[in-house]
N, C-alpha and C. Protein backbone atom coordinates (compact mmCIF):
# COMPACT_ATOMS: atom_id res chain seq x y z
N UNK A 1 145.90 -167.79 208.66
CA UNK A 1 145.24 -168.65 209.63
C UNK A 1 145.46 -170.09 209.21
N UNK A 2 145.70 -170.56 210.23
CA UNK A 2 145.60 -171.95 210.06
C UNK A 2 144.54 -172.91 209.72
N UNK A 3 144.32 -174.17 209.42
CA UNK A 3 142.50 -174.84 209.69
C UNK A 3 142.27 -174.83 210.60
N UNK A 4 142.25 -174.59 211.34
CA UNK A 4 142.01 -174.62 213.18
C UNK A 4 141.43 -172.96 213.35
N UNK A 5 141.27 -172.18 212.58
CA UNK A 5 141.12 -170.69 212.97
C UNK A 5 142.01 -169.85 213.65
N UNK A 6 143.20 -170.62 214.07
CA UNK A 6 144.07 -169.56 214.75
C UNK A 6 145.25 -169.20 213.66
N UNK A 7 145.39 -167.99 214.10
CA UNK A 7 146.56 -167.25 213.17
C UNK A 7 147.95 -167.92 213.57
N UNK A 8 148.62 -167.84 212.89
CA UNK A 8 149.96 -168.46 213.09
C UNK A 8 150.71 -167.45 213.05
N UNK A 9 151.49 -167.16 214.10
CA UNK A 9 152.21 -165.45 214.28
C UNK A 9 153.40 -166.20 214.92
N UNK A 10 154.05 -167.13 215.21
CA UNK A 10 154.94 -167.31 215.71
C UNK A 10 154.93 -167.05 216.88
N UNK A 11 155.92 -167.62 217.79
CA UNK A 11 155.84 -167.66 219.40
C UNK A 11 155.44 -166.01 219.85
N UNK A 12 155.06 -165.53 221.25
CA UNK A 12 155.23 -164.30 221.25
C UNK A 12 155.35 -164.10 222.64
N UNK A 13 156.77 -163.44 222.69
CA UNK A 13 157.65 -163.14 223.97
C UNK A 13 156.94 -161.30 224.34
N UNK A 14 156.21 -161.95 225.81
CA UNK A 14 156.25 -160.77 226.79
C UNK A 14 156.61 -160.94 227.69
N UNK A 15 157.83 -159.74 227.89
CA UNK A 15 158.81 -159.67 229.07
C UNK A 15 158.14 -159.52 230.44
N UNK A 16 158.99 -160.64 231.29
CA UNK A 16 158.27 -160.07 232.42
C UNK A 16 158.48 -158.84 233.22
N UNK A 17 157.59 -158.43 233.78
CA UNK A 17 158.03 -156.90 234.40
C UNK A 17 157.44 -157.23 235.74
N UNK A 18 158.18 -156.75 237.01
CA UNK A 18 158.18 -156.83 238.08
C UNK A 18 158.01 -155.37 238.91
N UNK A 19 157.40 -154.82 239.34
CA UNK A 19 157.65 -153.32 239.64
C UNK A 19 157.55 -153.26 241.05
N UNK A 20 158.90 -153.47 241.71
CA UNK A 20 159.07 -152.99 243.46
C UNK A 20 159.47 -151.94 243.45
N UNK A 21 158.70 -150.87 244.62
CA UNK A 21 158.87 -149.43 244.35
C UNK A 21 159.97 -149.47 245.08
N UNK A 22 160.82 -148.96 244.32
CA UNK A 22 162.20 -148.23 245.46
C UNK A 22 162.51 -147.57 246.15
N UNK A 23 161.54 -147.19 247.32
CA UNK A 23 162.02 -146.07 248.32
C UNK A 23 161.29 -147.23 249.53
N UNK A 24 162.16 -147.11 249.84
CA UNK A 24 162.12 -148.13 251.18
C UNK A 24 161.28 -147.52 252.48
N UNK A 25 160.57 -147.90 253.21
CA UNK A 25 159.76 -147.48 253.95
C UNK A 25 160.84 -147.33 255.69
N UNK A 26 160.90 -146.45 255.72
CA UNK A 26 161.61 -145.94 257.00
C UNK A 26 163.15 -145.38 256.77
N UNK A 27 163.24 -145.35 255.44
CA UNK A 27 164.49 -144.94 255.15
C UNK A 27 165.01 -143.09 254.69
N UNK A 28 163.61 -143.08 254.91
CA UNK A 28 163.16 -141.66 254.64
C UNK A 28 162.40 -141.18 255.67
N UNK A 29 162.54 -139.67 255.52
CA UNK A 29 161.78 -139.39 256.53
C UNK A 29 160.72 -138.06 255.92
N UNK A 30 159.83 -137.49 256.79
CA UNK A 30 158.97 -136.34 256.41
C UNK A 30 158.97 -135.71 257.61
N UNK A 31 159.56 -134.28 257.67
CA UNK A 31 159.75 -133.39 258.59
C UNK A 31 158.66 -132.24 258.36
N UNK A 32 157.80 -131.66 259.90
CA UNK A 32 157.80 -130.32 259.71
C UNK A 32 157.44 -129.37 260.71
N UNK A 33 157.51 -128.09 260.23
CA UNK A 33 157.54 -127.21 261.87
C UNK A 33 156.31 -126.28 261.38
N UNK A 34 155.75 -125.45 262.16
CA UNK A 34 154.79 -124.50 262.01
C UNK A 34 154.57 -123.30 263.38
N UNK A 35 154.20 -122.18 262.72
CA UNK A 35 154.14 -121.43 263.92
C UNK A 35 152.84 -120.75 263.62
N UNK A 36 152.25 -120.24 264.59
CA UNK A 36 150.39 -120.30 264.48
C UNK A 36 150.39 -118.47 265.49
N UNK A 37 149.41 -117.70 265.52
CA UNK A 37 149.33 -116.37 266.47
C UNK A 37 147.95 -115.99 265.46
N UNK A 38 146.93 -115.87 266.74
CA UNK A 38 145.21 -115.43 266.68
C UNK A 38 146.03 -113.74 267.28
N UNK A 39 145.10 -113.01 266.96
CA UNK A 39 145.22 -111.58 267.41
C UNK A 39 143.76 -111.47 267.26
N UNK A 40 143.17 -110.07 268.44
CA UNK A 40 141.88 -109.22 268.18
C UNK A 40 142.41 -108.63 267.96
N UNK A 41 141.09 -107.64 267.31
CA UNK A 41 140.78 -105.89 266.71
C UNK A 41 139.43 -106.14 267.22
N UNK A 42 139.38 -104.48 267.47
CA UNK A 42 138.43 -103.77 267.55
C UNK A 42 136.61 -104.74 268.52
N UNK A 43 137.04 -104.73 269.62
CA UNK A 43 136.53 -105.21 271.07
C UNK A 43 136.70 -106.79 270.48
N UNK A 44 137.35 -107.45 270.27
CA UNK A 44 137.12 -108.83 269.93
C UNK A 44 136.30 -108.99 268.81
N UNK A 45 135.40 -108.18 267.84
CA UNK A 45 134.90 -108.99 266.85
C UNK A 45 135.52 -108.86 265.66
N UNK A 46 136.68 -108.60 265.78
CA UNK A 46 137.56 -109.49 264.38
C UNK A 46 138.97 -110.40 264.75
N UNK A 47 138.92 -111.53 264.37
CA UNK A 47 139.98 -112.12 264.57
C UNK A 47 140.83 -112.92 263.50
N UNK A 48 142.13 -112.56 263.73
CA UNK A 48 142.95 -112.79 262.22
C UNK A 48 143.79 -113.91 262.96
N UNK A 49 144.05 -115.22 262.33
CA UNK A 49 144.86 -116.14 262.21
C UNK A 49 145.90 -116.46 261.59
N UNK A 50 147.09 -115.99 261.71
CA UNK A 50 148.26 -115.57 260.66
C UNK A 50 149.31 -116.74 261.31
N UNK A 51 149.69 -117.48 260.06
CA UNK A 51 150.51 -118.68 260.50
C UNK A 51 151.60 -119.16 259.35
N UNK A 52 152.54 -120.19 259.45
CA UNK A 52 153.91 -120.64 258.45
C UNK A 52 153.41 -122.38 258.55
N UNK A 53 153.70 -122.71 257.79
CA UNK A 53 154.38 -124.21 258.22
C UNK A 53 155.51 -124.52 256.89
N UNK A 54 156.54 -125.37 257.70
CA UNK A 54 157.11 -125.70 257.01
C UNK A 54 157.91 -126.76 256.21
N UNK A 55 157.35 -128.14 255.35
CA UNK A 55 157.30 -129.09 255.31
C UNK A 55 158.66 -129.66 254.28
N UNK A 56 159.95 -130.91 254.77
CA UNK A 56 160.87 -131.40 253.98
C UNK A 56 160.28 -132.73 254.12
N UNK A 57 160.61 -133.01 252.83
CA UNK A 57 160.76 -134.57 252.66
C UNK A 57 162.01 -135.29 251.48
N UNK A 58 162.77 -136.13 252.89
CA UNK A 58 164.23 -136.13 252.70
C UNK A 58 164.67 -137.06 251.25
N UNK A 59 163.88 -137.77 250.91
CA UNK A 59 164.16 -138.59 249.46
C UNK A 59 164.11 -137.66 248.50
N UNK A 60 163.08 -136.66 248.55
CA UNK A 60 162.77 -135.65 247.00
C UNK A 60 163.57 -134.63 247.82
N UNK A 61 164.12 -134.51 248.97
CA UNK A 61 164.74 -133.57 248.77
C UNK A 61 164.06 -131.78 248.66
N UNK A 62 162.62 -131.89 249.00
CA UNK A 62 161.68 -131.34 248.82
C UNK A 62 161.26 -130.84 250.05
N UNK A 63 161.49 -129.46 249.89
CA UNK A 63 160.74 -128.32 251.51
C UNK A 63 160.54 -126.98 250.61
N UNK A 64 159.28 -126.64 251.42
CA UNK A 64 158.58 -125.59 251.64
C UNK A 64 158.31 -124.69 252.37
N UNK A 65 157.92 -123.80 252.58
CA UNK A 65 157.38 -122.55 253.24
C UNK A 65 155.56 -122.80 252.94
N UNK A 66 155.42 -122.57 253.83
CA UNK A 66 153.54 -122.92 253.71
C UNK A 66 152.76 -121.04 254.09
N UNK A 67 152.51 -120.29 253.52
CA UNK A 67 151.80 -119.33 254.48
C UNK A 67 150.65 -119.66 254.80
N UNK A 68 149.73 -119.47 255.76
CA UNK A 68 147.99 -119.62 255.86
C UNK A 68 147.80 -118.15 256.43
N UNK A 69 146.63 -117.70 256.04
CA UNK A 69 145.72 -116.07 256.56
C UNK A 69 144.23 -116.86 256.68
N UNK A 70 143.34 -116.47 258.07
CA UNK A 70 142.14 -116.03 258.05
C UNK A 70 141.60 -115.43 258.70
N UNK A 71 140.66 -114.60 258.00
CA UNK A 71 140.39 -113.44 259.14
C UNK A 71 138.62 -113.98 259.83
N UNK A 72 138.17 -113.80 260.58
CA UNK A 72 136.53 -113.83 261.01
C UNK A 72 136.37 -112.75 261.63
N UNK A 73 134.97 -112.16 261.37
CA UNK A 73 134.60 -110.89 261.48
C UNK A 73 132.89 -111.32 262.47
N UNK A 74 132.51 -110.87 263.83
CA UNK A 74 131.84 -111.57 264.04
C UNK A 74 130.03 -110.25 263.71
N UNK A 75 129.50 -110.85 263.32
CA UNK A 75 128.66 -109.02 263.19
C UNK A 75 128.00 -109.34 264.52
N UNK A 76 127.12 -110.49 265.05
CA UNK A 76 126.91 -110.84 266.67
C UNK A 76 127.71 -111.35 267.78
N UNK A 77 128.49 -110.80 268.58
CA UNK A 77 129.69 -111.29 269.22
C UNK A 77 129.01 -112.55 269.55
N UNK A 78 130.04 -113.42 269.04
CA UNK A 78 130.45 -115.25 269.37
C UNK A 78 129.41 -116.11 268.79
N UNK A 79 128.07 -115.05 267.67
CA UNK A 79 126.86 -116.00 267.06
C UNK A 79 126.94 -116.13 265.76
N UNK A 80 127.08 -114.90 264.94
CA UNK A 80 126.95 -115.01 263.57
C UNK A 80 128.51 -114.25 263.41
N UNK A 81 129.21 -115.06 262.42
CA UNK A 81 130.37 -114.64 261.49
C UNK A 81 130.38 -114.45 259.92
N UNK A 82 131.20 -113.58 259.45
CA UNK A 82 132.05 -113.75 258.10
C UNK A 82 133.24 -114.63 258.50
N UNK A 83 133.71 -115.03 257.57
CA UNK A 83 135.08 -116.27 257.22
C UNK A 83 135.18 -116.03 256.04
N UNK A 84 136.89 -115.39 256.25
CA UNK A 84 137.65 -115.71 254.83
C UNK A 84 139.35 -116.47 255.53
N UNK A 85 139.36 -117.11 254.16
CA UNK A 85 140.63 -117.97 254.98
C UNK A 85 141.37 -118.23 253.20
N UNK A 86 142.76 -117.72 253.19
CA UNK A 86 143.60 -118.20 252.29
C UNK A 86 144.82 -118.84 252.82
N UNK A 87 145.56 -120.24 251.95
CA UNK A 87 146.46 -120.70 252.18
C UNK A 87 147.32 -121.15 251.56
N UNK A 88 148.31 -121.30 251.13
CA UNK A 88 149.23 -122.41 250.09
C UNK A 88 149.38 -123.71 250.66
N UNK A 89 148.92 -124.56 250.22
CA UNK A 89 149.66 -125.94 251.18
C UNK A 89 150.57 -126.52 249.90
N UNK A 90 151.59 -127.46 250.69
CA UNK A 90 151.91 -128.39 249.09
C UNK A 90 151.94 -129.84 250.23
N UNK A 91 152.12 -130.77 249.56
CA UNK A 91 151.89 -132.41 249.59
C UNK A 91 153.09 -132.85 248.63
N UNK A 92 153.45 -133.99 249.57
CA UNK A 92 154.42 -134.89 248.90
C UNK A 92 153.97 -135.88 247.87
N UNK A 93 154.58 -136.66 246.47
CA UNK A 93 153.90 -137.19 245.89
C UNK A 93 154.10 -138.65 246.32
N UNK A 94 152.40 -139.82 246.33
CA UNK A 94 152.60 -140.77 246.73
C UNK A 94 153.97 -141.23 246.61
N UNK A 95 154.11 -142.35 247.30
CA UNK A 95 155.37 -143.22 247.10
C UNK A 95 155.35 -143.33 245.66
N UNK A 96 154.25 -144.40 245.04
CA UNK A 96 154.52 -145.01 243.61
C UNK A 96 154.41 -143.35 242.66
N UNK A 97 154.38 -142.82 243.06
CA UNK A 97 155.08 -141.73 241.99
C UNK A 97 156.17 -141.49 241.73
N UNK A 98 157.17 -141.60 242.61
CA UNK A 98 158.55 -141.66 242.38
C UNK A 98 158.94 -142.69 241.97
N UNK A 99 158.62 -143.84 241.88
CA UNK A 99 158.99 -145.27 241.58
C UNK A 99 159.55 -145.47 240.11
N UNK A 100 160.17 -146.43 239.67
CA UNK A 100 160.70 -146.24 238.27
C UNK A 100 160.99 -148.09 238.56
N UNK A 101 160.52 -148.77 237.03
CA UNK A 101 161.46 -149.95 237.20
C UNK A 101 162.27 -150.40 237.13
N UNK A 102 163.31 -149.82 236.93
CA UNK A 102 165.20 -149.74 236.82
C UNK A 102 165.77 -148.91 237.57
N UNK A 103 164.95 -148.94 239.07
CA UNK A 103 165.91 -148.23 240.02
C UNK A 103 166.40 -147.29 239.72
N UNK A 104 166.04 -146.13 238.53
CA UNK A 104 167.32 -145.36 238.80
C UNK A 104 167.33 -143.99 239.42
N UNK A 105 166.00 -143.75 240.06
CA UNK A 105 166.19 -142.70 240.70
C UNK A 105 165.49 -141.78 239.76
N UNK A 106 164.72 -141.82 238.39
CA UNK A 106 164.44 -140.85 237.72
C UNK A 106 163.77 -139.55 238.15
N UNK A 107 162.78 -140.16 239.13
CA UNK A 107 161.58 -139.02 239.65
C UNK A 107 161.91 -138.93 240.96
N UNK A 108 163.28 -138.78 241.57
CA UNK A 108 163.63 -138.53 243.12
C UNK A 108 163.12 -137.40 243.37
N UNK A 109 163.11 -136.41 242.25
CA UNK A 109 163.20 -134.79 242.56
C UNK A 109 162.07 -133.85 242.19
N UNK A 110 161.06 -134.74 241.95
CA UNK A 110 159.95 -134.40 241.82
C UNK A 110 159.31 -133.24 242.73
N UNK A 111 158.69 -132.20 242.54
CA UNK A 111 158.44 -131.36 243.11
C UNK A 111 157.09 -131.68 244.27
N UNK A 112 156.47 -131.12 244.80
CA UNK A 112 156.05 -131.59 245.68
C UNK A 112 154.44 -130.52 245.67
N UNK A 113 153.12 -131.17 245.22
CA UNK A 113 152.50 -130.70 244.43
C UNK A 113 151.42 -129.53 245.43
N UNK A 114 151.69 -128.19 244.67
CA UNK A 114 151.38 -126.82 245.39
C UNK A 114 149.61 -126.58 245.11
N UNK A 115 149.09 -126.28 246.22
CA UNK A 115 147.64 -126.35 246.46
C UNK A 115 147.60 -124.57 246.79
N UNK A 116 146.54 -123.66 246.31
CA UNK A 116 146.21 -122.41 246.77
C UNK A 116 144.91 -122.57 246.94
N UNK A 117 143.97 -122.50 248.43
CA UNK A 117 142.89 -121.98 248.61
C UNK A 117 142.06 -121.18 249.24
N UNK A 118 140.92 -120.44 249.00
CA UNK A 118 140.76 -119.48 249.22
C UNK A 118 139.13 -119.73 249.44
N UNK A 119 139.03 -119.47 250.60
CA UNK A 119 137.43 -119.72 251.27
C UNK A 119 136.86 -118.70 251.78
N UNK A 120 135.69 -118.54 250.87
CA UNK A 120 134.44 -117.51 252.17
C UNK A 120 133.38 -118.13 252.85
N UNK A 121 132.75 -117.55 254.07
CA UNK A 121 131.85 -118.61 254.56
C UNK A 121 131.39 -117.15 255.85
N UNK A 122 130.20 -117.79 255.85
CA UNK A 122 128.90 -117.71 257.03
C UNK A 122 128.72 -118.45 257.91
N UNK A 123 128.83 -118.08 259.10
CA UNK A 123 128.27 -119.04 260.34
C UNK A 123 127.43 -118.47 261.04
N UNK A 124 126.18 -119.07 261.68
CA UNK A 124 125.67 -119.01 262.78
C UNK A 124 125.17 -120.00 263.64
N UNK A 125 125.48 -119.31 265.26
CA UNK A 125 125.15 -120.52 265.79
C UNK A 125 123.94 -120.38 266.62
N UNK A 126 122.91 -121.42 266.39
CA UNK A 126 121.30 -120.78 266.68
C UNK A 126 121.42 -121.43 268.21
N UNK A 127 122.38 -122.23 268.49
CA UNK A 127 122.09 -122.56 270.37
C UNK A 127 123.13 -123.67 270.46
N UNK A 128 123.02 -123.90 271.43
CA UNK A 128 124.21 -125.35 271.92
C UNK A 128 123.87 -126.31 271.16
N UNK A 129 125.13 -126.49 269.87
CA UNK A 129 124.58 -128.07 269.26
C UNK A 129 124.01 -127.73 268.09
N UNK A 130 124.00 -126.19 268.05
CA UNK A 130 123.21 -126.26 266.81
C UNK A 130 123.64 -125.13 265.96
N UNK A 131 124.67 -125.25 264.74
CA UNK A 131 125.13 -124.50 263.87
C UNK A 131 124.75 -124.26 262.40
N UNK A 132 124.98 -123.41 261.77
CA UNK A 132 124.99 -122.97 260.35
C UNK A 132 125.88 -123.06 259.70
N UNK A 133 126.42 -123.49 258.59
CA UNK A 133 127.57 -122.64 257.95
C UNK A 133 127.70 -123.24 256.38
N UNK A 134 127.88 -122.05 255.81
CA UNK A 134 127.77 -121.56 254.59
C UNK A 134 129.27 -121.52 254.35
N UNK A 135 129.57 -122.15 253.04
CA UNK A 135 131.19 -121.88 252.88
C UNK A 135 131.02 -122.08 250.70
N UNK A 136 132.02 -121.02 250.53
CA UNK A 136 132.34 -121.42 249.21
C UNK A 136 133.91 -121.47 249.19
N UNK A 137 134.34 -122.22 248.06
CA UNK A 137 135.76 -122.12 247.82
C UNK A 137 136.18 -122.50 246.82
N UNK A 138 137.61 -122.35 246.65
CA UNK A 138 138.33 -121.80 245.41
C UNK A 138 139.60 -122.19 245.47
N UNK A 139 140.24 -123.87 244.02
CA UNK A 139 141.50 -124.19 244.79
C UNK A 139 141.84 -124.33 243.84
N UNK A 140 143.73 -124.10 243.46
CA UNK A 140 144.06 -123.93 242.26
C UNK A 140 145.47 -124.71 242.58
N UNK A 141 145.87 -126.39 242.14
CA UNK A 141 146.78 -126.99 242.10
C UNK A 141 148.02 -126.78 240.86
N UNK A 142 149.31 -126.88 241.21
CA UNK A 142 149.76 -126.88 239.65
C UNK A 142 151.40 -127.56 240.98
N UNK A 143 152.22 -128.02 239.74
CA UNK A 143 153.41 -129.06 240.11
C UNK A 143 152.53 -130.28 240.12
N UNK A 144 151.65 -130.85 239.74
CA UNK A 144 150.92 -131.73 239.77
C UNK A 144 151.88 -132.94 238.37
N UNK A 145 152.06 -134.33 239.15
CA UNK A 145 153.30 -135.05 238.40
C UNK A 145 152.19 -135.58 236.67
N UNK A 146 153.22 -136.01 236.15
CA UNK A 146 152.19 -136.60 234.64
C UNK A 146 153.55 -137.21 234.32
N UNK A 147 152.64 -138.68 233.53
CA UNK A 147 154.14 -139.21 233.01
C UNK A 147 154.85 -138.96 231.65
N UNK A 148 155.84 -138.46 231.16
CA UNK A 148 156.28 -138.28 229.91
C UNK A 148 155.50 -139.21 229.02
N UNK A 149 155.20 -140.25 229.13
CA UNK A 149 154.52 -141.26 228.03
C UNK A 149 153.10 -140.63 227.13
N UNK A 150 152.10 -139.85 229.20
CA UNK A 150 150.98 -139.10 228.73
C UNK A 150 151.20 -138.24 227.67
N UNK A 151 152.32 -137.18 227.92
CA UNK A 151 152.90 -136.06 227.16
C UNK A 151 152.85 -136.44 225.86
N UNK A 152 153.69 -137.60 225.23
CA UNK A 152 153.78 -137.84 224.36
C UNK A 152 152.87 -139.02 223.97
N UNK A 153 151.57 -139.36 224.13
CA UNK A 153 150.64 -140.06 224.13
C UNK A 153 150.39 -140.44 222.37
N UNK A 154 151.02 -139.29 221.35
CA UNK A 154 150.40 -139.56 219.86
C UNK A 154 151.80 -140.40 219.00
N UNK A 155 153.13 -140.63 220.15
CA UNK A 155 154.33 -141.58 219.70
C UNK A 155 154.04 -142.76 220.47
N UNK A 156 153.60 -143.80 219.61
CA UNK A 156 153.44 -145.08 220.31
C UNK A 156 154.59 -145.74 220.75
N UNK A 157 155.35 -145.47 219.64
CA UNK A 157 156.81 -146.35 220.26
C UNK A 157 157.95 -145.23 221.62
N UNK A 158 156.79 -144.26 222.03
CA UNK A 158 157.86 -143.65 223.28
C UNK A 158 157.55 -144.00 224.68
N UNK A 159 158.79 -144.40 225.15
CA UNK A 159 158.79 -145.21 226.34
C UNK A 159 159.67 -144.45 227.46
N UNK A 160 158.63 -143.81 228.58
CA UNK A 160 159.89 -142.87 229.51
C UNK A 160 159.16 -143.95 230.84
N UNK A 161 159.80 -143.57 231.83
CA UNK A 161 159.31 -143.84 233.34
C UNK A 161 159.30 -142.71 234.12
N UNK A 162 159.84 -141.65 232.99
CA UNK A 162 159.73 -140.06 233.91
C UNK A 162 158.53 -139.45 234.32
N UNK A 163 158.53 -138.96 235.20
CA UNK A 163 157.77 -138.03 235.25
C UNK A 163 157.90 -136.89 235.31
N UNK A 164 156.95 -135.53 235.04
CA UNK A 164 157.47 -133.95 235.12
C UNK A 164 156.77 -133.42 235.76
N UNK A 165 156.41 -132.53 236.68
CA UNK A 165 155.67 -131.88 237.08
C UNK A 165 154.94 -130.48 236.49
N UNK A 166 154.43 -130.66 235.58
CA UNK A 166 153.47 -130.36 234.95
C UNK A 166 152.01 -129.55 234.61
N UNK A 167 151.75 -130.42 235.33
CA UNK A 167 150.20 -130.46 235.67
C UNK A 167 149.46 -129.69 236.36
N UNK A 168 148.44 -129.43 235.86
CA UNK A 168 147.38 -127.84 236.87
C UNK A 168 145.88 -128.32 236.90
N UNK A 169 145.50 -128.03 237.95
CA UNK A 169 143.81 -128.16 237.91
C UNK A 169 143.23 -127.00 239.22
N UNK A 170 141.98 -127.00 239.17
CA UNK A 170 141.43 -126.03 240.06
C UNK A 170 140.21 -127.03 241.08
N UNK A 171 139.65 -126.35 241.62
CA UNK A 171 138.52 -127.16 242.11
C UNK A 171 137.81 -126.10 242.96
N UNK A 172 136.49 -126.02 242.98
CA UNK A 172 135.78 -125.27 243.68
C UNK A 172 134.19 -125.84 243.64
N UNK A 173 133.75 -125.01 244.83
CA UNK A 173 132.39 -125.60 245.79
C UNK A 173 132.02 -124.83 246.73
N UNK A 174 131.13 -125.49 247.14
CA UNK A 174 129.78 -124.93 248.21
C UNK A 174 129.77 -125.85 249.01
N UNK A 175 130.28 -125.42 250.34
CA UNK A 175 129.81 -126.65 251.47
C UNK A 175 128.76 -125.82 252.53
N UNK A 176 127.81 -126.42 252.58
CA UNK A 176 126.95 -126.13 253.16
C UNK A 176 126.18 -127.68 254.67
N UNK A 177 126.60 -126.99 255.72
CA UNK A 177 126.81 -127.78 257.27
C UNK A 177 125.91 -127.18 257.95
């Protein structure tokens, strides 16, 4: 330290860093198709919802097959139901997830992060305007992105801009309407 209280460390250069995400807005696109068919059983009180969708997105290069199932079972025709409903969805990752600051394209191919959920639920409806419903559920993510840096979080001196797809979490609840 100097008499003045400040340390004397010599000049100290921090680079500037600029970070414009590189995927240009309209230069890409997000495509998708889906096909949907309700069927009865047994006088109308069960009805199954069996459907596809199918989602590309042209920068990652990234498409899917989506299935969805749900069935409702009504025990009072058109008042009180069971609901079960399973689906896969997946989602594209924000823009700034793919982004890198040297342009080079690292995380173009990033996977495109896969959702499974699975819902039961109760309804009734006590009059016009006026409903019940009981729902629990059950959701289990994984392709979820993380950056190599996290990974290696206990090497201070490691420096990626990658990312991997990785990552898993679940989530579940009670919605009650």
């Amino acid at each position: 330290m100097d008499g003045n209280g400040i340390f004397e460390t010599g000049p100290i250069v921090v680079p500037k860093v600029n970070l414009i995400y590189n995927v240009p807005s309209f230069k890409y696109s997000k495509s998708y198709a889906f096909i949907n068919d309700k069927i009865k059983f047994i006088s109308n009180r069960l009805l199954l919802n069996i459907g596809a969708r199918y989602d590309y997105f042209s920068y990652s290069k990234a498409g899917n097959v989506s299935p969805r199932f749900s069935a409702t079972y009504f025990l009072t025709p058109n008042i009180t139901s069971i609901n079960f409903a399973w689906g896969i969805y997946y989602q594209t990752q924000p823009y700034p997830v793919y982004a890198d600051r040297y342009y080079s394209g690292i995380n173009r191919n990033l996977l495109n992060t896969k959702a499974i959920h699975y819902v039961l639920g109760f309804e009734h409806i006590f009059d016009k305007g006026l409903k019940l419903n009981f729902e629990g559920y059950y959701k289990t993510y994984s392709n979820i992105p993380y950056g190599k840096e996290f990974i290696h979080f206990d090497d201070r001196t490691f420096r990626s801009e990658q990312k991997v797809n990785i990552g898993k979490m679940y989530a579940y609840g009670l919605d009650f309407v």
